[in-house]
Protein backbone atom coordinates (compact mmCIF):
# COMPACT_ATOMS: atom_id res chain seq x y z
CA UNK A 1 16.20 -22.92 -53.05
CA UNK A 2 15.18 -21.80 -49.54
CA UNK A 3 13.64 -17.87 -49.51
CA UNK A 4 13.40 -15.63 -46.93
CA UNK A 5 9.55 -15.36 -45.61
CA UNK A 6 8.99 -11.66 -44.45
CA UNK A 7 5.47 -12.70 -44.92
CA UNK A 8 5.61 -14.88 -42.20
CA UNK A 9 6.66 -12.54 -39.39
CA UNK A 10 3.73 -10.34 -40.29
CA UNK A 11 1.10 -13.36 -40.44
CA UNK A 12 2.67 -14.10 -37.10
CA UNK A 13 2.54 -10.53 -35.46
CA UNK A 14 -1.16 -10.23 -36.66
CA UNK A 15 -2.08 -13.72 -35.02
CA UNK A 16 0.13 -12.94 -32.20
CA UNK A 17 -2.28 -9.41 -31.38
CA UNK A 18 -5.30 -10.01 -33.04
CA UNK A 19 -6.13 -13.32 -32.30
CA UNK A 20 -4.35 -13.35 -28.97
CA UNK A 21 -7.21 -15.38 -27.62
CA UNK A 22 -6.94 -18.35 -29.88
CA UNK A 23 -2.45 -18.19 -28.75
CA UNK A 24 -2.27 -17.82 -24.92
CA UNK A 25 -3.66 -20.90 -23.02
CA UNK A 26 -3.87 -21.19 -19.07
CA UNK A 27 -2.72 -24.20 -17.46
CA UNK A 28 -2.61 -25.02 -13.92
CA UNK A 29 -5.40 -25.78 -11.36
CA UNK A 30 -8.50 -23.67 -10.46
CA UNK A 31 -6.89 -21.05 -7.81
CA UNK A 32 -3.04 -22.01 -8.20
CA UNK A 33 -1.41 -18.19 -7.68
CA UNK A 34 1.70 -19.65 -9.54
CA UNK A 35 0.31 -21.56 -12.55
CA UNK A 36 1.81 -21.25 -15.98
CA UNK A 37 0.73 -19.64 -18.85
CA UNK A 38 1.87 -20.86 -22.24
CA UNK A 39 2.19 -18.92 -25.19
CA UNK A 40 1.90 -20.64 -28.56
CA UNK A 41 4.29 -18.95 -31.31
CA UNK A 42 2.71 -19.93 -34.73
CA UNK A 43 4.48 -19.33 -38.71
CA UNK A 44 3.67 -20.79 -41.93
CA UNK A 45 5.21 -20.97 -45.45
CA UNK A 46 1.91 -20.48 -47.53
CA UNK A 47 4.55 -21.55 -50.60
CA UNK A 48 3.67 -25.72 -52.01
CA UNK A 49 6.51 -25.14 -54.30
CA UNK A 50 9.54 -23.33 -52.22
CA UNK A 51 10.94 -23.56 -48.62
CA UNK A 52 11.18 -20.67 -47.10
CA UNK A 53 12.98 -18.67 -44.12
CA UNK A 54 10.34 -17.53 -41.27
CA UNK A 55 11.49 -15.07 -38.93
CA UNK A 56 9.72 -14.69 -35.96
CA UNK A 57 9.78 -11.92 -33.73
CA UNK A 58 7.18 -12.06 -31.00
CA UNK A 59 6.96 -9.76 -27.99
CA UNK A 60 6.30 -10.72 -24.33
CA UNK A 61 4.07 -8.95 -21.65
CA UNK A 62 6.22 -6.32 -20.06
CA UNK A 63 5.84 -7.79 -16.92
CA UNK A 64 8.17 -10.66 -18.06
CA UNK A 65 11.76 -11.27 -16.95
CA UNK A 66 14.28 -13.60 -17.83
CA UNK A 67 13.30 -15.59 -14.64
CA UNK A 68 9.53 -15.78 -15.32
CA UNK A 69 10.34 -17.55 -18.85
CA UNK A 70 10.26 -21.52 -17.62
CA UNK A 71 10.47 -22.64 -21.34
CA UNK A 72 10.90 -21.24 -25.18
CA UNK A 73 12.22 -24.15 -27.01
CA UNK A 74 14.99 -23.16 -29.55
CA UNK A 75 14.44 -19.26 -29.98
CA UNK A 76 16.04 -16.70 -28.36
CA UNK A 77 15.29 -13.83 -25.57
CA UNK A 78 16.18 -10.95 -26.46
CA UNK A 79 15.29 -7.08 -24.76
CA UNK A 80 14.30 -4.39 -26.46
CA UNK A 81 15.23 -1.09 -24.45
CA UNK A 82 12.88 0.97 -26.96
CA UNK A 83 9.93 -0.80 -26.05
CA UNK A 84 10.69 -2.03 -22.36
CA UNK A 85 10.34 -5.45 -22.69
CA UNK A 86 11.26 -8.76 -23.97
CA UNK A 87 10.90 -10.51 -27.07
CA UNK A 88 11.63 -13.91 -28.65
CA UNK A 89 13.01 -14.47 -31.80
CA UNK A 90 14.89 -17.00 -34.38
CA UNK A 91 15.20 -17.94 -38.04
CA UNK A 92 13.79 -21.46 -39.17
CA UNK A 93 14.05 -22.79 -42.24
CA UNK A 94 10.09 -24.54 -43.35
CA UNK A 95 9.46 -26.79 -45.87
CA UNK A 96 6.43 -25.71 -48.26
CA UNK A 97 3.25 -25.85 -46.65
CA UNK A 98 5.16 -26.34 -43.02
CA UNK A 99 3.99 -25.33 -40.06
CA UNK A 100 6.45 -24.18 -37.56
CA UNK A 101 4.98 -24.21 -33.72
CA UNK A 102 7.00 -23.37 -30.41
CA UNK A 103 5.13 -23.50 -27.68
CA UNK A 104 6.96 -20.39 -24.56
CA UNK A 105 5.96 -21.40 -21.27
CA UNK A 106 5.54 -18.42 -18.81
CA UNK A 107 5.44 -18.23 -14.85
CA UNK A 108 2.05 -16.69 -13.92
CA UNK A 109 2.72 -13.46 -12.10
CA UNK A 110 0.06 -11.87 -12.92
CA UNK A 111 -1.91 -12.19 -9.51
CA UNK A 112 -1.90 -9.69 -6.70
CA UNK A 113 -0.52 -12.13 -3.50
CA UNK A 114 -3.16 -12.44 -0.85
CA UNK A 115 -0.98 -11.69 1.55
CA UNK A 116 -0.60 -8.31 0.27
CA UNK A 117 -4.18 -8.02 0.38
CA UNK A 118 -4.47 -9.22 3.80
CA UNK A 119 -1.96 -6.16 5.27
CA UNK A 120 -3.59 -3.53 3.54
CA UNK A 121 -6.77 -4.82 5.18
CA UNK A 122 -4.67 -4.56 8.72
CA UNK A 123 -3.98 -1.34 8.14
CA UNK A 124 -7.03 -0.10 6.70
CA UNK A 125 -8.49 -1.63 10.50
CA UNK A 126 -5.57 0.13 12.02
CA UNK A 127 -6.15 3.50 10.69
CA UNK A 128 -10.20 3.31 11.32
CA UNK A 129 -9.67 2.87 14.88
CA UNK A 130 -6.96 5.46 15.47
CA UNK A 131 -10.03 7.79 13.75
CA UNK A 132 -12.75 6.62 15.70
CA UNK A 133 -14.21 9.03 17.65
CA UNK A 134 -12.17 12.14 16.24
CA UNK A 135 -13.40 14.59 14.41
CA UNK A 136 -12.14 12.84 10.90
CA UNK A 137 -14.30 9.46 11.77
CA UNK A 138 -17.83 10.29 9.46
CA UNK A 139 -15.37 11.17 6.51
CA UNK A 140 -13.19 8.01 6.70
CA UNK A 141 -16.31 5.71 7.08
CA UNK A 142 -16.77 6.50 3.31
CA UNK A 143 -13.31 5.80 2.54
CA UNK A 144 -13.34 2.58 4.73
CA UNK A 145 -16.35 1.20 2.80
CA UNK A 146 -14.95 2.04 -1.03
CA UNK A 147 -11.81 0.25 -0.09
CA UNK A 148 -13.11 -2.44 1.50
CA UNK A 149 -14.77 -3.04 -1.64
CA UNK A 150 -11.76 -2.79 -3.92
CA UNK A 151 -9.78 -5.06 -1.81
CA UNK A 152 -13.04 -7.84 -1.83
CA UNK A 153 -12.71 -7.33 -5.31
CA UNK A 154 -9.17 -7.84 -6.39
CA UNK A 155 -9.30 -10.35 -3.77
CA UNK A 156 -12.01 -12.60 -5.34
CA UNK A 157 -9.69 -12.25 -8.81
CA UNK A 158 -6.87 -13.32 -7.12
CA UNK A 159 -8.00 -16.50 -5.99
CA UNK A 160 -10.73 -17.25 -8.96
CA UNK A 161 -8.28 -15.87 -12.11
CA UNK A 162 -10.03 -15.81 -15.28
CA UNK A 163 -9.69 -18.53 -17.84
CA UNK A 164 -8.54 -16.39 -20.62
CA UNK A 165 -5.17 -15.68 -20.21
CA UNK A 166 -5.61 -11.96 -22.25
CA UNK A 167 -8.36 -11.27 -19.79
CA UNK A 168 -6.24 -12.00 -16.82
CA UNK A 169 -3.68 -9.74 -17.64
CA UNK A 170 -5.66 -6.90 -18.39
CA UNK A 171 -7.83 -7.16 -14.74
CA UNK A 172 -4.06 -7.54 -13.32
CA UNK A 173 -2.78 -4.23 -14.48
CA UNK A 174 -6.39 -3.06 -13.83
CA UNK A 175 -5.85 -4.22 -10.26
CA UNK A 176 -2.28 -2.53 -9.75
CA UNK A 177 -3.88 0.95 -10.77
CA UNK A 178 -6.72 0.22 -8.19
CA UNK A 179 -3.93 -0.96 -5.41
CA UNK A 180 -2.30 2.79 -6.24
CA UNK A 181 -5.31 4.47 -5.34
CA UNK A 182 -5.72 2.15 -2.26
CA UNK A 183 -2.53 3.41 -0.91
CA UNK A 184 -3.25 7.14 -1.75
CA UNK A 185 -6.33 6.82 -0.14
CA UNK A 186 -4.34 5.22 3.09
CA UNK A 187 -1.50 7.84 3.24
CA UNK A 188 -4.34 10.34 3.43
CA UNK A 189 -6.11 8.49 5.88
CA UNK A 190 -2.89 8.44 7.45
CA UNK A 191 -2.61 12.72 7.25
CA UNK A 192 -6.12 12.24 8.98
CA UNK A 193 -4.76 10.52 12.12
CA UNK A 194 -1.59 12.53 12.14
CA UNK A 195 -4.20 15.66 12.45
CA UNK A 196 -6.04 13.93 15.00
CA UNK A 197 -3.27 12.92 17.21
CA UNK A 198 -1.88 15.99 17.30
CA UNK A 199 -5.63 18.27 18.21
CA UNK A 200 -6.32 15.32 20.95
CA UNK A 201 -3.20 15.84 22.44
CA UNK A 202 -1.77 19.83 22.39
CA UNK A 203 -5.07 21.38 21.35
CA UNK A 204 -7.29 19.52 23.89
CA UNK A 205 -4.75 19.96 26.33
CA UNK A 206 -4.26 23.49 25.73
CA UNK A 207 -7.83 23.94 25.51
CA UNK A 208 -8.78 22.27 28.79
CA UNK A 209 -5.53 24.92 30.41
CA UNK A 210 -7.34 27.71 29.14
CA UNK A 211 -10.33 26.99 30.51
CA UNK A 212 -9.37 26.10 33.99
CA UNK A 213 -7.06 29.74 33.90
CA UNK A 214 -10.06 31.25 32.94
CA UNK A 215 -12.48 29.65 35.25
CA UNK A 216 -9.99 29.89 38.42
CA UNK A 217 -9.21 34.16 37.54
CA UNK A 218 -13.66 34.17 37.54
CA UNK A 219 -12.79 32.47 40.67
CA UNK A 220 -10.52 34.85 42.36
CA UNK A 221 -12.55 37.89 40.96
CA UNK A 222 -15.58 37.08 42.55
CA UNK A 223 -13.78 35.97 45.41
CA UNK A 224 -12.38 39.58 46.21
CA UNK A 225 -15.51 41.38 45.23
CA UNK A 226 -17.08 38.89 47.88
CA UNK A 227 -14.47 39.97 49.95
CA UNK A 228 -14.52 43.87 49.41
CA UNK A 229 -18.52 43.73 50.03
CA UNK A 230 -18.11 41.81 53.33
CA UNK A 231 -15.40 44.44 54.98
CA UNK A 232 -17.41 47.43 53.69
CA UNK A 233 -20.45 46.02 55.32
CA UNK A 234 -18.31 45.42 58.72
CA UNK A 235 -17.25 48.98 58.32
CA UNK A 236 -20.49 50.32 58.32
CA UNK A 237 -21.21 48.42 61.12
CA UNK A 238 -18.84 48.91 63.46
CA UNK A 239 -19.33 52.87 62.27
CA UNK A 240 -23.05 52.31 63.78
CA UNK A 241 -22.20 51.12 67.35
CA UNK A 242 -19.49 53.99 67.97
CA UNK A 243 -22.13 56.75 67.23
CA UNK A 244 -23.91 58.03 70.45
CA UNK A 245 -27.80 57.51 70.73
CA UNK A 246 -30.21 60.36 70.40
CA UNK A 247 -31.16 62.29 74.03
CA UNK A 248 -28.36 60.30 75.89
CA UNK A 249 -24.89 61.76 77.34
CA UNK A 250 -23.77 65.53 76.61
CA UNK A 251 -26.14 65.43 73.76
CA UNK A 252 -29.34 65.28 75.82
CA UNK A 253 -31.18 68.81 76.53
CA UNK A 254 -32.30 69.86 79.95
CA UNK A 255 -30.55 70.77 83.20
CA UNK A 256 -27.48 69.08 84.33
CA UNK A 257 -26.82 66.91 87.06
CA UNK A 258 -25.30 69.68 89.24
CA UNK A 259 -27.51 72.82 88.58
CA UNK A 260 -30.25 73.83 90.51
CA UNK A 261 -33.28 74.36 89.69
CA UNK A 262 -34.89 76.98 87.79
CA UNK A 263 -36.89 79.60 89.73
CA UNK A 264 -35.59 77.91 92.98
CA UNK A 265 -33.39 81.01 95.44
């Protein structure tokens, strides 16, 4: 008489998370972006007497969608809102000592697309010259270099996965948090040249106004104080030659023209 196995589901969630290693295999070429990665969904009746009823329940990186599963044999897909991703499951009936096997057959989308590599690179090179020679360049130079690295790094992944599937997952959602700091890092880079645009323009402009008002009113002052000084010194000169000369004219002392002389009848 065939049992139900609860046994089994828990032999297989155990194998399924603690010896994840030994179930996920990676298939594909060296460098193939879109290789498949293959699951292996294991359950035994330990019973040499009884057949038994395993029900599996295994659960599938959140990253999977209906579309990414290319093969799961005769279990089902099923989506669990509470935890946010999909599972597959089924009820199969094993003879004592049998081995039940199903091999699920997942697209590999775990790998950041070079091309999306490639424009944040363009824009990083975008952004640095907008900032050279402002006032923001010696701080973004930092920035420049740490992302530069990032990118060379999730780059090299990208193209090289690792062999072991778990591993590959892991620096995958390790790469997504580092491609969220790469854009943080670019929108403020961004604020940077927004900054920089706008004190090149209106300030410089503004600044370079100022200084020509200023320089042109010095200008005009010492213009008219050059002025004032030259028409007071052609007053006093002009004041100089209108002024009689001493002992000349009405001014000078002795007889006049017309009077006789003294002591002279």
């Amino acid at each position: 008489m065939s049992t139900r196995n609860n046994a089994c589901g828990i032999l297989l969630w155990r194998l399924l998370f603690v010896s994840a290693g030994a179930l996920f295999l990676l298939t594909g070429l060296p460098g193939d972006l879109r290789a498949a990665i293959v699951l292996k969904v294991m359950a035994a009746n330990p019973s040499k007497e009884d057949a038994q009823i395993a029900s599996i329940k295994a659960y599938l990186p959140k990253e999977v969608k209906p579309d990414d599963v290319l093969g799961k044999g005769d279990l089902q897909l099923v989506y669990d809102s509470q935890q946010g991703s999909y599972f597959v499951s089924g009820d199969f009936e094993l003879k004592p000592g049998e081995t039940f096997e199903q091999d699920i057959e997942l697209r590999d989308i775990w790998s950041v697309p070079v091309n999306e590599i490639e424009t944040l690179r363009h824009e990083l090179e975008r952004i640095g010259k907008q900032l050279k020679n402002t006032e923001y360049a010696d701080r973004f130079e930092g920035m420049y270099k740490e992302i530069t690295l990032k990118l060379d790094q999730i780059e090299s992944a990208a193209r090289f996965p690792p062999a072991n599937p778990e591993q590959h997952i892991s620096s995958y959602r390790e790469h997504l948090n580092i491609l969220a700091s790469i854009r943080a890092d670019l929108d403020l880079a961004r604020g940077f040249m927004s900054q920089s645009r706008a004190y090149s323009t209106g300030a410089i402009f503004k600044f370079v106004g100022a200084v020509m008002l200023f320089l042109g009113i010095l200008g005009a002052s010492f213009y008219f104080v050059w002025l004032r000084q030259l028409n007071a010194v052609a007053g006093a000169s002009g004041s100089s030659g209108d002024t009689p000369a001493a002992g000349t004219g009405a001014d000078r002392k002795g007889p006049s023209a017309g009077a006789p002389p003294a002591g002279k009848g």
